[in-house]
C-alpha atoms as a PDB file:
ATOM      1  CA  UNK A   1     -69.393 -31.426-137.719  1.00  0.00           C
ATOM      2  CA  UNK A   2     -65.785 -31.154-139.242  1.00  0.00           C
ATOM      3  CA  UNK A   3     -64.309 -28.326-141.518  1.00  0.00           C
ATOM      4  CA  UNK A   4     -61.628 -27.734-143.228  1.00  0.00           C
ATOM      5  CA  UNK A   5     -61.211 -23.735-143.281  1.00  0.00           C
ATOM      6  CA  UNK A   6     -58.670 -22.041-145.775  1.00  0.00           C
ATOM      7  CA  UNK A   7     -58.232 -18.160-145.328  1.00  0.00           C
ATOM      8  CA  UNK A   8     -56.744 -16.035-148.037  1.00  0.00           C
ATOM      9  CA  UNK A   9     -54.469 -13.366-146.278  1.00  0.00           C
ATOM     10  CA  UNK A  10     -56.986 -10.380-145.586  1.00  0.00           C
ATOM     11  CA  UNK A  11     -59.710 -12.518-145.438  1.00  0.00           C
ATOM     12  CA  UNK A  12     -62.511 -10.835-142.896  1.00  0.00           C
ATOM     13  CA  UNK A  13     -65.224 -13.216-141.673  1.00  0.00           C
ATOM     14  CA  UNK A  14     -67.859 -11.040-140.516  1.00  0.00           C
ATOM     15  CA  UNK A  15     -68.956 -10.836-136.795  1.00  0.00           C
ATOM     16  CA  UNK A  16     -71.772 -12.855-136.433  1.00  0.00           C
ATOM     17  CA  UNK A  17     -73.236 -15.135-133.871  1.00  0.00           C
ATOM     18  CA  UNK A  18     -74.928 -18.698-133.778  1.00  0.00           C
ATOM     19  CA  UNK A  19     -76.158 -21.652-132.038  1.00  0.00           C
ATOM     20  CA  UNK A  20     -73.604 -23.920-132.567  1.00  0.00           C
ATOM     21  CA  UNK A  21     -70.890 -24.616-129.856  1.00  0.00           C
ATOM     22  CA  UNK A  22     -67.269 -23.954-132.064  1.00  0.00           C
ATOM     23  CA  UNK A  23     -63.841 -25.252-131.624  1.00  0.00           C
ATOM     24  CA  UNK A  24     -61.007 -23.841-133.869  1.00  0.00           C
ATOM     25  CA  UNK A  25     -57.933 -25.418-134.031  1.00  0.00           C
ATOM     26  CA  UNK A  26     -55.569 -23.235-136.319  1.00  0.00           C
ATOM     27  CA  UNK A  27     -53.557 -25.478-138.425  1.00  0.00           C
ATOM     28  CA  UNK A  28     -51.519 -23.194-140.499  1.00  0.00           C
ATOM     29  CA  UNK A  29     -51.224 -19.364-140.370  1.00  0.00           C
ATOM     30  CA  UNK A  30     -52.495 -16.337-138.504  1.00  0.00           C
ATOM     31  CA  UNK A  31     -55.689 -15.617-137.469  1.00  0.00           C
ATOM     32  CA  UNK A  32     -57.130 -12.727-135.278  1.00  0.00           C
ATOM     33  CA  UNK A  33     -60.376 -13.926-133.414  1.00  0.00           C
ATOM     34  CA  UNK A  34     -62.695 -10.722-131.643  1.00  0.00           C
ATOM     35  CA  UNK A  35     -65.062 -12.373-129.373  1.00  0.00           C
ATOM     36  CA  UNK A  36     -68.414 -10.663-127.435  1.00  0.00           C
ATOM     37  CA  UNK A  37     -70.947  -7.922-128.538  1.00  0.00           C
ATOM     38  CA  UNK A  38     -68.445  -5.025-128.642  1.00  0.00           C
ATOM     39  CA  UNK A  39     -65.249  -7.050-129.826  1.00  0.00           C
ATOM     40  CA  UNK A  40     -63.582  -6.550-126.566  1.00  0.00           C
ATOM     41  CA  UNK A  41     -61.581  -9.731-126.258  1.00  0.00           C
ATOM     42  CA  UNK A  42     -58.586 -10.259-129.255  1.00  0.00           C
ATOM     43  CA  UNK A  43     -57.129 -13.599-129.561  1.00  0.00           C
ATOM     44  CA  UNK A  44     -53.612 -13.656-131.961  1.00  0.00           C
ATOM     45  CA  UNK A  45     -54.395 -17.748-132.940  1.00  0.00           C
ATOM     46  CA  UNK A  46     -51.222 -19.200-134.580  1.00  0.00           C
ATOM     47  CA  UNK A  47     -50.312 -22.943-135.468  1.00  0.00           C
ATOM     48  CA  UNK A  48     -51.200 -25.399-132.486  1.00  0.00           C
ATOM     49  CA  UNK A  49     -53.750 -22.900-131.061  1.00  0.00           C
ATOM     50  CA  UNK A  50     -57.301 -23.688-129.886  1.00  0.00           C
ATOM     51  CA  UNK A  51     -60.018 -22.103-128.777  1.00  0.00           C
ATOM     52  CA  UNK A  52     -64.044 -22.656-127.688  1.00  0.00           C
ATOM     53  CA  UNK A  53     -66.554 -19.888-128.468  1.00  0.00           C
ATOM     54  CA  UNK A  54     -69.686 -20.940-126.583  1.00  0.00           C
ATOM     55  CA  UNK A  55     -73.017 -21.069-128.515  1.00  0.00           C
ATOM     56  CA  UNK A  56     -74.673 -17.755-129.111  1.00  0.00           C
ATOM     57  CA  UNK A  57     -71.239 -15.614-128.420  1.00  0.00           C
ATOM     58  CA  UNK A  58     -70.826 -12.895-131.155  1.00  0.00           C
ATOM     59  CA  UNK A  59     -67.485 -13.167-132.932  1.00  0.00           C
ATOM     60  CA  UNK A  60     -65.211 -12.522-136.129  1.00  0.00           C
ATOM     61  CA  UNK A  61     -61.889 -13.299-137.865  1.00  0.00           C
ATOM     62  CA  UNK A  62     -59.646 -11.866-139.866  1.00  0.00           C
ATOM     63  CA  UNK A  63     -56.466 -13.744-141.061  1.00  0.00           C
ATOM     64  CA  UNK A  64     -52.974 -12.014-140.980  1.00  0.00           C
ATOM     65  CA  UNK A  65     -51.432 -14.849-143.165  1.00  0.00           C
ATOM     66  CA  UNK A  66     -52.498 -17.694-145.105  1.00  0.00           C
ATOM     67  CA  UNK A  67     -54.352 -19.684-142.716  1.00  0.00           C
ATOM     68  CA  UNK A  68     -56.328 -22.929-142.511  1.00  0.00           C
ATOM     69  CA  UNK A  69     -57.989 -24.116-139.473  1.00  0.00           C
ATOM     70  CA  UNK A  70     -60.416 -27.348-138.538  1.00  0.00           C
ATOM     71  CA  UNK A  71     -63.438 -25.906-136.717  1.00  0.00           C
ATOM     72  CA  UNK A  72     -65.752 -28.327-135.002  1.00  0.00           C
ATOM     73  CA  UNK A  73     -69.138 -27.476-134.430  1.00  0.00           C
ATOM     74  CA  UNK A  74     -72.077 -29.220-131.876  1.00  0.00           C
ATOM     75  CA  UNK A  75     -74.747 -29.521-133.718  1.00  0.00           C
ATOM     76  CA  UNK A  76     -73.742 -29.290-137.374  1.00  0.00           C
ATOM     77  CA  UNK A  77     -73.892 -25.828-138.645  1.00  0.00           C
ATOM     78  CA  UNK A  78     -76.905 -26.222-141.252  1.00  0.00           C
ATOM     79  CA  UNK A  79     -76.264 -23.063-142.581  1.00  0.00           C
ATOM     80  CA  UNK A  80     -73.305 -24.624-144.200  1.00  0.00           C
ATOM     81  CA  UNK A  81     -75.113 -27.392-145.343  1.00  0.00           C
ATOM     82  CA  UNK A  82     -77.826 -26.035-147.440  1.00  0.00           C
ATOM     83  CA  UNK A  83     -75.594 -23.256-148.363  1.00  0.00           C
ATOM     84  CA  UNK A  84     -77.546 -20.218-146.910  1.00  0.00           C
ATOM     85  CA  UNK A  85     -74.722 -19.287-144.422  1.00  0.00           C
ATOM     86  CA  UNK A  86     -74.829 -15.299-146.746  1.00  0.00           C
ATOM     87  CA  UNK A  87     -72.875 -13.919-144.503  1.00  0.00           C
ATOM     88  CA  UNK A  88     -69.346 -16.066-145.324  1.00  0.00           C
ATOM     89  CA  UNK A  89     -70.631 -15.836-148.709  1.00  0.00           C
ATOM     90  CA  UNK A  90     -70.086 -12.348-150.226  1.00  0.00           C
END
């Protein structure tokens, strides 16, 4: 599954975790990715990056800038299909 991700500037995506495989690739922008249980790893993503979070791996976002990525996801997130992903949608 494909998507097209646009991030006001403040935007917070909250950590969360799921069974889907994820590849971000950051299009446009500024985005600050914490990865694992206690947020110990901090990624500074700008245009060009990309990065894998393994299935089940806790993480969040918050973007520094305007910023749209293209995240891939193995399978398809049905979350985000049937529109009960709550926690994106606050």
């Amino acid at each position: 599954m494909a998507a097209n991700v646009e991030l006001a500037r403040g935007c917070v995506v909250p950590k969360h975790a799921h069974v889907h495989e994820q590849i971000t690739y950051v299009l446009e922008g500024w985005l600050r990715l914490t990865v694992g249980d206690d947020g110990a790893e901090t990624y500074d993503l700008r245009p060009g990056d990309v990065i894998h979070l393994p299935s089940n791996v806790p993480h969040g976002a918050e973007a520094l800038d305007e910023t749209r990525v293209i995240d891939l996801f193995s399978p398809p997130r049905e979350d985000w299909l049937n529109r009960t992903d709550d926690y994106l949608r606050r």
